[in-house]
Protein backbone atom coordinates (compact mmCIF):
# COMPACT_ATOMS: atom_id res chain seq x y z
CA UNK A 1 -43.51 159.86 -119.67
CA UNK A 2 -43.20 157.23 -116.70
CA UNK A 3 -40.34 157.39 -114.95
CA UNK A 4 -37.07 155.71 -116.53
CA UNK A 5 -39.25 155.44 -119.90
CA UNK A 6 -37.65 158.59 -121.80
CA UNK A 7 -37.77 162.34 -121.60
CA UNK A 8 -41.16 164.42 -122.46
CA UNK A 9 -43.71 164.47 -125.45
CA UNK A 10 -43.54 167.08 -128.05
CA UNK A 11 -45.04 167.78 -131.53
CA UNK A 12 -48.31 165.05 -132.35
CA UNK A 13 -49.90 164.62 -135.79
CA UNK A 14 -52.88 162.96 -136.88
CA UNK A 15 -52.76 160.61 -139.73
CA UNK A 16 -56.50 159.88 -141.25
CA UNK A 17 -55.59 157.16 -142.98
CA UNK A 18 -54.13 155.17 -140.26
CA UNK A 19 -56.40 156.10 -137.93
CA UNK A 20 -53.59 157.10 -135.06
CA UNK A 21 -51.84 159.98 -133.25
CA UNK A 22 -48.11 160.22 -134.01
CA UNK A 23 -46.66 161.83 -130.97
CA UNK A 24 -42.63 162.83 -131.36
CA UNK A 25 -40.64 161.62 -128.13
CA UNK A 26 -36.88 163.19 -128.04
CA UNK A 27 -35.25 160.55 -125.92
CA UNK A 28 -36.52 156.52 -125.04
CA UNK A 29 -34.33 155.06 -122.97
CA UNK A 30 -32.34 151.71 -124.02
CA UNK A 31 -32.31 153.02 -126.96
CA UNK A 32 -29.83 151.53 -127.55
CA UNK A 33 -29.33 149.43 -125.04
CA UNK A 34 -27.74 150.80 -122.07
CA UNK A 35 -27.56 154.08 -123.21
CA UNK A 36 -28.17 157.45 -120.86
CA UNK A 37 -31.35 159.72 -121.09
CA UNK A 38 -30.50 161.49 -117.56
CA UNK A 39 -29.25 164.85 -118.26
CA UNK A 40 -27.98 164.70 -114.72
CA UNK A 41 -25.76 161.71 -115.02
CA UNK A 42 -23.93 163.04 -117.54
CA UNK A 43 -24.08 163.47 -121.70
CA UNK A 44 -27.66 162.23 -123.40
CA UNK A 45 -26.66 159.04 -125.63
CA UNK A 46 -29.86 157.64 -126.24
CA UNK A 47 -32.21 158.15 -129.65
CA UNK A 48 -35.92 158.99 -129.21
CA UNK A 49 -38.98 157.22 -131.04
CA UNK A 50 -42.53 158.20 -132.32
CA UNK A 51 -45.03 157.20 -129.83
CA UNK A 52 -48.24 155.69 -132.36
CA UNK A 53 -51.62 156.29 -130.08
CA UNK A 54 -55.32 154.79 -131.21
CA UNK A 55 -57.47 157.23 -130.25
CA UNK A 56 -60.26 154.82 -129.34
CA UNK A 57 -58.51 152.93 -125.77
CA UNK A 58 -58.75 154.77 -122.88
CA UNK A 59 -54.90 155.04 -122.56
CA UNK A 60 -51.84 155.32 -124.88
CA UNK A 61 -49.89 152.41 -125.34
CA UNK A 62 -46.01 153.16 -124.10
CA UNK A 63 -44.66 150.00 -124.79
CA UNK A 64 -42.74 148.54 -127.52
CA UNK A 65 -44.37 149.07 -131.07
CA UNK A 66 -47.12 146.06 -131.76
CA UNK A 67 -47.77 146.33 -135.59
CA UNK A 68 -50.94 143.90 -134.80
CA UNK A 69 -52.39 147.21 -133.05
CA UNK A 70 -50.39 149.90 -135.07
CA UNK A 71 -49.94 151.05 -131.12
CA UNK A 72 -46.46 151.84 -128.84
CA UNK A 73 -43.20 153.22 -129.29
CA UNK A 74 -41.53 153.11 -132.57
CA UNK A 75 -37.50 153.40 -131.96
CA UNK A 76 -35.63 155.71 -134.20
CA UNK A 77 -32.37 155.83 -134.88
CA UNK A 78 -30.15 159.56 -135.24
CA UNK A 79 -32.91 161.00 -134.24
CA UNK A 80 -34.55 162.44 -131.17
CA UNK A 81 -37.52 163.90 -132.86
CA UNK A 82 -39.53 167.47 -131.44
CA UNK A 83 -41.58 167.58 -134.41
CA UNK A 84 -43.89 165.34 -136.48
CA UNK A 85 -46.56 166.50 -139.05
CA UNK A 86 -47.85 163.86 -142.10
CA UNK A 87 -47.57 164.52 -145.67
CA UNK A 88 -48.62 162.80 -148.91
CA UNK A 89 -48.38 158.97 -149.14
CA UNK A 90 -49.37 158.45 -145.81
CA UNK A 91 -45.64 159.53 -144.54
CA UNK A 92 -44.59 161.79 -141.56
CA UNK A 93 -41.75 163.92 -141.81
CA UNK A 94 -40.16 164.26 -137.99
CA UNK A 95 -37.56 167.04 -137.01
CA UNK A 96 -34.85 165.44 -135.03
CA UNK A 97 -31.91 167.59 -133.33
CA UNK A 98 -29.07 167.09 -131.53
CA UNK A 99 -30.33 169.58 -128.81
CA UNK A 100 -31.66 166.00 -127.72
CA UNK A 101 -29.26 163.72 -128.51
CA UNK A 102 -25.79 165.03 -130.03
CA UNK A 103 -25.02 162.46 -132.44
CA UNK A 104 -28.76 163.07 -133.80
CA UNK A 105 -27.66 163.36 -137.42
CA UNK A 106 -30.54 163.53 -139.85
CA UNK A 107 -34.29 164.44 -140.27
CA UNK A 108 -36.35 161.06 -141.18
CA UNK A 109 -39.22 160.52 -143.35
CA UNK A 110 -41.03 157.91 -141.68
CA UNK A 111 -44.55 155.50 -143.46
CA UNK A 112 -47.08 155.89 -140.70
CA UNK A 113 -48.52 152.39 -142.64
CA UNK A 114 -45.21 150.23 -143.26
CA UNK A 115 -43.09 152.25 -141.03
CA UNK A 116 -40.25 152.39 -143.39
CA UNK A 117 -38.04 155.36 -143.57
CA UNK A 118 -35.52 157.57 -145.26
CA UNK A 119 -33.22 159.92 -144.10
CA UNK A 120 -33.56 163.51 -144.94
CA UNK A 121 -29.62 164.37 -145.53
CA UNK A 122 -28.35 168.11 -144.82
CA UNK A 123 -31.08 169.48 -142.16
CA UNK A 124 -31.12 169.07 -138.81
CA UNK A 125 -31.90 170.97 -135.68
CA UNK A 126 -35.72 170.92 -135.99
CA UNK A 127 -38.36 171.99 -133.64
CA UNK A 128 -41.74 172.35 -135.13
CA UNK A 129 -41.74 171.01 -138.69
CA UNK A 130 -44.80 171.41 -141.10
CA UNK A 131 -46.14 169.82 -144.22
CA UNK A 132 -48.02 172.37 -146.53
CA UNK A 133 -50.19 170.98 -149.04
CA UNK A 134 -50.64 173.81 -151.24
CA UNK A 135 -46.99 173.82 -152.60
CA UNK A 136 -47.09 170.06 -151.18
CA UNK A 137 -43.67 170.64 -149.63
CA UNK A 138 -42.67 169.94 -145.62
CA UNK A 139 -40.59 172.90 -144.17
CA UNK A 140 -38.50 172.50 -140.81
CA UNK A 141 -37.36 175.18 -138.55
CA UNK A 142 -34.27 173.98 -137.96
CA UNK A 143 -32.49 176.56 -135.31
CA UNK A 144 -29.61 173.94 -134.44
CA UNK A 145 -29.09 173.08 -138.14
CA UNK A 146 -24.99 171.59 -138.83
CA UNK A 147 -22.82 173.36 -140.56
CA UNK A 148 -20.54 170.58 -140.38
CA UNK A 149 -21.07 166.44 -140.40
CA UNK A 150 -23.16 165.72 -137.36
CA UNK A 151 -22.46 165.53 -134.30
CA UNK A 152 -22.24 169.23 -133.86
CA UNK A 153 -20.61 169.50 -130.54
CA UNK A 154 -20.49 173.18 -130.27
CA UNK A 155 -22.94 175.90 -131.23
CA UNK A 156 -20.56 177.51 -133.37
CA UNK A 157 -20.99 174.87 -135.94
CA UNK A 158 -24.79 175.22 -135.85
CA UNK A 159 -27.41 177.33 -137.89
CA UNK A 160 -30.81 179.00 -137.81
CA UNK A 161 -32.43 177.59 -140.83
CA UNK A 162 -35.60 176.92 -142.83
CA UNK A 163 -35.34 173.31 -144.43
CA UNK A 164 -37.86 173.23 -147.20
CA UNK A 165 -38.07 169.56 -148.53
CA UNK A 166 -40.15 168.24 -151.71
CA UNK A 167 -42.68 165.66 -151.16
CA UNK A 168 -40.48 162.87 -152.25
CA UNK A 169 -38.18 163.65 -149.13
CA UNK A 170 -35.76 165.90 -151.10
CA UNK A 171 -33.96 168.20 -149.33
CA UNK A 172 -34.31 171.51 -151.95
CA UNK A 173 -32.74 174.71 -149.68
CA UNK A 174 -31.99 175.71 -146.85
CA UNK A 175 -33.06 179.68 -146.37
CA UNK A 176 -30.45 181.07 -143.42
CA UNK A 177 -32.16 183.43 -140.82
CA UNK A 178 -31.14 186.08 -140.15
CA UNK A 179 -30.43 187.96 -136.73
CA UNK A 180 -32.84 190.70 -136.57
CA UNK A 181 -31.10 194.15 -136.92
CA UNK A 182 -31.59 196.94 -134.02
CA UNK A 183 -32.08 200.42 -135.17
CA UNK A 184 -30.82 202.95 -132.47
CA UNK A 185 -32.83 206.25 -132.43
CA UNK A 186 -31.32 209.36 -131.02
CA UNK A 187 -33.66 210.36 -128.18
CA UNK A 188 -33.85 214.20 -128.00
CA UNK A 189 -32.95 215.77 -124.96
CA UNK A 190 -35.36 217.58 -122.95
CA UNK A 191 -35.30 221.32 -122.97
């Protein structure tokens, strides 16, 4: 990212139907206006945006969204997104968190096309997120997931979990992880 534009890239996807790269950003700043991305000057306020790239210019657009080109940044809002991955319909499911953004408070469902959107209710905290098309479901890994309404300030109010949502954007579980158990052996003592 230039500087003063945001904070890193993470998770792309490829849409074939659009023809573009969907690239997650966590944080854009002014968005909203005079908000903080700068870590250093204090608490993150600002929301993140999906970064739409055509493949075919020599250099990805990081300007405000033109729907003439389907090219720039597309502003989100609750949501500093890490991952991105397209499902049926032409939409892309992206994992927000508040590991970016505190008061990120949902997952979205986003139309690559119209670039309409729903909010995924109950899941947060995603990383990498993934659509499977053989059970046509998306699934999130969601290790900062709320226990509590969003914000979640504190960790304590935060879960490991794996969001598996239907292809109409339904949220249908969340599977808890759990901490991986360590088995103690007695080492014998040397005679």
């Amino acid at each position: 990212m230039p500087a003063g534009a945001g904070l890193s890239i993470e998770q792309p996807a490829w849409d074939p139907k659009t023809e573009r790269f969907y690239v997650s950003i966590p944080i854009i700043a002014n968005n909203p206006a005079g908000c903080n991305f700068d870590a250093d000057a204090g608490d993150i306020t600002c929301d993140g945006g999906l970064l739409v790239v055509d493949p075919t210019t020599p250099t990805a657009v990081l300007g405000a969204f033109d729907p003439a080109t389907n090219t720039g940044v597309v502003p989100l809002h609750a949501c500093g997104p890490n991952g991105a991955t397209v499902g049926p319909h032409d939409n892309l499911l992206l994992g927000c968190t508040p590991a970016n953004n505190p008061s990120n408070a949902t997952t979205l469902v986003i139309n690559a096309t119209t670039k309409n959107f729903a909010n995924i209710g109950n899941i947060v905290g995603s990383d990498e997120v993934w659509f499977n098309k053989g059970d046509r479901r998306y699934y999130t890994a969601s290790n900062r997931n709320c226990k509590t309404t969003a914000p979640c300030p504190n960790a304590n109010q935060q879960a490991a979990v794996l969001g598996v949502i239907d292809r109409t954007s339904v949220l249908i579980e969340t599977i808890r992880s759990r901490p991986a158990r360590t088995r103690w052996r007695r080492t014998p003592r040397a005679t």
